[in-house]
Protein backbone atom coordinates (compact mmCIF):
# COMPACT_ATOMS: atom_id res chain seq x y z
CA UNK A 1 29.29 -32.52 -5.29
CA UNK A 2 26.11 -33.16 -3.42
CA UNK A 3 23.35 -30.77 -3.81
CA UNK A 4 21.85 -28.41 -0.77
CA UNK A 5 18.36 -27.60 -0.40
CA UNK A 6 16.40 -24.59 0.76
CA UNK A 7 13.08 -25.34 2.52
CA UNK A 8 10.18 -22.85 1.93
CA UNK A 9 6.71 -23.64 2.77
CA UNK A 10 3.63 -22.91 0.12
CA UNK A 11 0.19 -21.73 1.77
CA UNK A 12 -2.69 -22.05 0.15
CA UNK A 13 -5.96 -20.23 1.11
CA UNK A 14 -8.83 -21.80 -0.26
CA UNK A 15 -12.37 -20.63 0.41
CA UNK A 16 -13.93 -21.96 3.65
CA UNK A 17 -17.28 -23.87 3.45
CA UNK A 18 -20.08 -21.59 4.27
CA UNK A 19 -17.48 -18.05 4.35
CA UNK A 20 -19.97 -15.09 4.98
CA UNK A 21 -20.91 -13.13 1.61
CA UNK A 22 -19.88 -9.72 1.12
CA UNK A 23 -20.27 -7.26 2.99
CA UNK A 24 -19.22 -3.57 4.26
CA UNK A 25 -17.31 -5.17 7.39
CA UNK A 26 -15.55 -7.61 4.51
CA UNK A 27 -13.89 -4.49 3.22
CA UNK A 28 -12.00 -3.64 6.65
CA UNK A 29 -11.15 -7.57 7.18
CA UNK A 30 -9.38 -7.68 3.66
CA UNK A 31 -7.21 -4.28 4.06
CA UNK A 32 -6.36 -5.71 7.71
CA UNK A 33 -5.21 -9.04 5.94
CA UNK A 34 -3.28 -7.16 3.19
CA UNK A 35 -2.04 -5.37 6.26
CA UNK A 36 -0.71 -8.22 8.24
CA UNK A 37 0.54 -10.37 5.26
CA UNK A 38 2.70 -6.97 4.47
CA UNK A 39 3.86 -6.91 8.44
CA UNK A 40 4.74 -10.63 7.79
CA UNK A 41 6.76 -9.76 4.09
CA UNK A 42 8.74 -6.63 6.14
CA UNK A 43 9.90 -9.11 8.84
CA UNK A 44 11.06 -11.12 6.45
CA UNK A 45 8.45 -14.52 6.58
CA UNK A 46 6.98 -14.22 3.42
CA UNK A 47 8.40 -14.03 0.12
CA UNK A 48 5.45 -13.50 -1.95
CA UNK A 49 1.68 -13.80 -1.93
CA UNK A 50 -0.94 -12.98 -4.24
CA UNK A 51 -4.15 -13.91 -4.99
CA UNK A 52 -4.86 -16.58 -7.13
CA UNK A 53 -7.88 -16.36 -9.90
CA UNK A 54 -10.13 -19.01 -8.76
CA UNK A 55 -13.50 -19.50 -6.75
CA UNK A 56 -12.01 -22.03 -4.52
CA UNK A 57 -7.82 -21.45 -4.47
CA UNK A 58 -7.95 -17.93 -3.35
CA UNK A 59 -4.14 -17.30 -2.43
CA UNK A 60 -1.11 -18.58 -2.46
CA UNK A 61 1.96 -17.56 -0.13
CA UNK A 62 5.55 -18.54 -0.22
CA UNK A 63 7.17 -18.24 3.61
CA UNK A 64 10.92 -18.51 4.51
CA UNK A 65 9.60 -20.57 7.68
CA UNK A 66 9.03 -23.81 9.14
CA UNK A 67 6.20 -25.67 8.69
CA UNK A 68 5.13 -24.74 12.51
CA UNK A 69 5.95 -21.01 12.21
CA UNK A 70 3.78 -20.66 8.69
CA UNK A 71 1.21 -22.35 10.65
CA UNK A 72 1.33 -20.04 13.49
CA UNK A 73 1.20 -16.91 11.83
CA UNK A 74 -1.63 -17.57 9.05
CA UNK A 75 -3.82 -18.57 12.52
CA UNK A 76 -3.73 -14.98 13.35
CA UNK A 77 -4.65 -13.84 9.76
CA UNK A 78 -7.48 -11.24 10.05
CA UNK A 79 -8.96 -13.46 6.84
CA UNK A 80 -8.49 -16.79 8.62
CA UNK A 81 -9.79 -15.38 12.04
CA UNK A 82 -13.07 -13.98 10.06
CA UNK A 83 -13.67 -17.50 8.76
CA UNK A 84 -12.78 -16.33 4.81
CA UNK A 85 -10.07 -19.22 4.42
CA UNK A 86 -9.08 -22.58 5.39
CA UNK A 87 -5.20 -22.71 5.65
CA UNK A 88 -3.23 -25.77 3.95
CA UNK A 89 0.99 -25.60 4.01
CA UNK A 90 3.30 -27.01 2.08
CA UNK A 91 6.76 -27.76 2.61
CA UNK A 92 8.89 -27.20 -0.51
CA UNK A 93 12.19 -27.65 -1.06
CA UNK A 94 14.11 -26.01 -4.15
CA UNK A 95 18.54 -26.14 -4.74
CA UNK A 96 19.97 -23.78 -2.42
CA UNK A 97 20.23 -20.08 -4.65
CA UNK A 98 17.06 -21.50 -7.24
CA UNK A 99 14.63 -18.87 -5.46
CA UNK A 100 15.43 -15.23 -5.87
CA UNK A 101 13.56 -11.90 -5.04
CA UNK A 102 13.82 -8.55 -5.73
CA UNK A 103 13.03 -5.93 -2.87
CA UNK A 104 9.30 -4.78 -2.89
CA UNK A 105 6.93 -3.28 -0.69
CA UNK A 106 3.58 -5.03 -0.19
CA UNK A 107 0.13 -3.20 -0.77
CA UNK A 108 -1.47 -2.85 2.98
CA UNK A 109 -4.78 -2.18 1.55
CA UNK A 110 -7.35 -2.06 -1.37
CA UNK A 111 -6.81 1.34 -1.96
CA UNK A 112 -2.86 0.62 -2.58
CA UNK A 113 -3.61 -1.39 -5.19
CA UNK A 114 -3.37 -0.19 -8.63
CA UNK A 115 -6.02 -0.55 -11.56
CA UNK A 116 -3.47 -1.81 -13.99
């Protein structure tokens, strides 16, 4: 029995050369991307996404897109738009059923995120 495949795409957001250093405005421009990347999960694009603990890899999202669509929507990322990340994706393909995910609701800003 041959096998079928799901395709997913993996973004990475690494740190662009030169990104501006912290600042009060940097504060807005991460709740607005923690905003839109929840907007993207409730519509059903984006699996997961998280940050990743490194000073270069700084996320890593899993869409339910083509290669073109992921594209499309990180451009309009509030992060990528301030000039925080460049934008690399990935297309992945996993058996059909491997992936699974339990219904969650995304933070939409720092302050929705808890201490633990």
């Amino acid at each position: 029995m041959p096998t079928e495949f799901d395709q997913l795409c993996v973004v990475f957001l690494t740190t662009k050369k030169g990104a501006a250093v912290k600042s009060d405005v940097d504060d807005t421009i991460q709740d607005s991307h923690m905003a839109y990347l929840a907007d993207l999960h409730e519509k059903h694009h984006l699996l997961a996404a998280g940050p990743l603990l490194d000073s270069h890899f700084r996320g890593m999202l899993l869409f339910d897109t083509d290669v073109e669509t992921a594209w499309n929507l990180m451009l309009t990322d509030p992060g990528v738009l301030a000039g925080w990340f460049d934008v690399t994706v990935i297309p992945w393909i996993v058996p059909s059923g491997a992936m699974h995910f339990a219904s969650t609701v995304f933070p939409r800003s720092m302050n929705e995120v808890s201490d633990s």
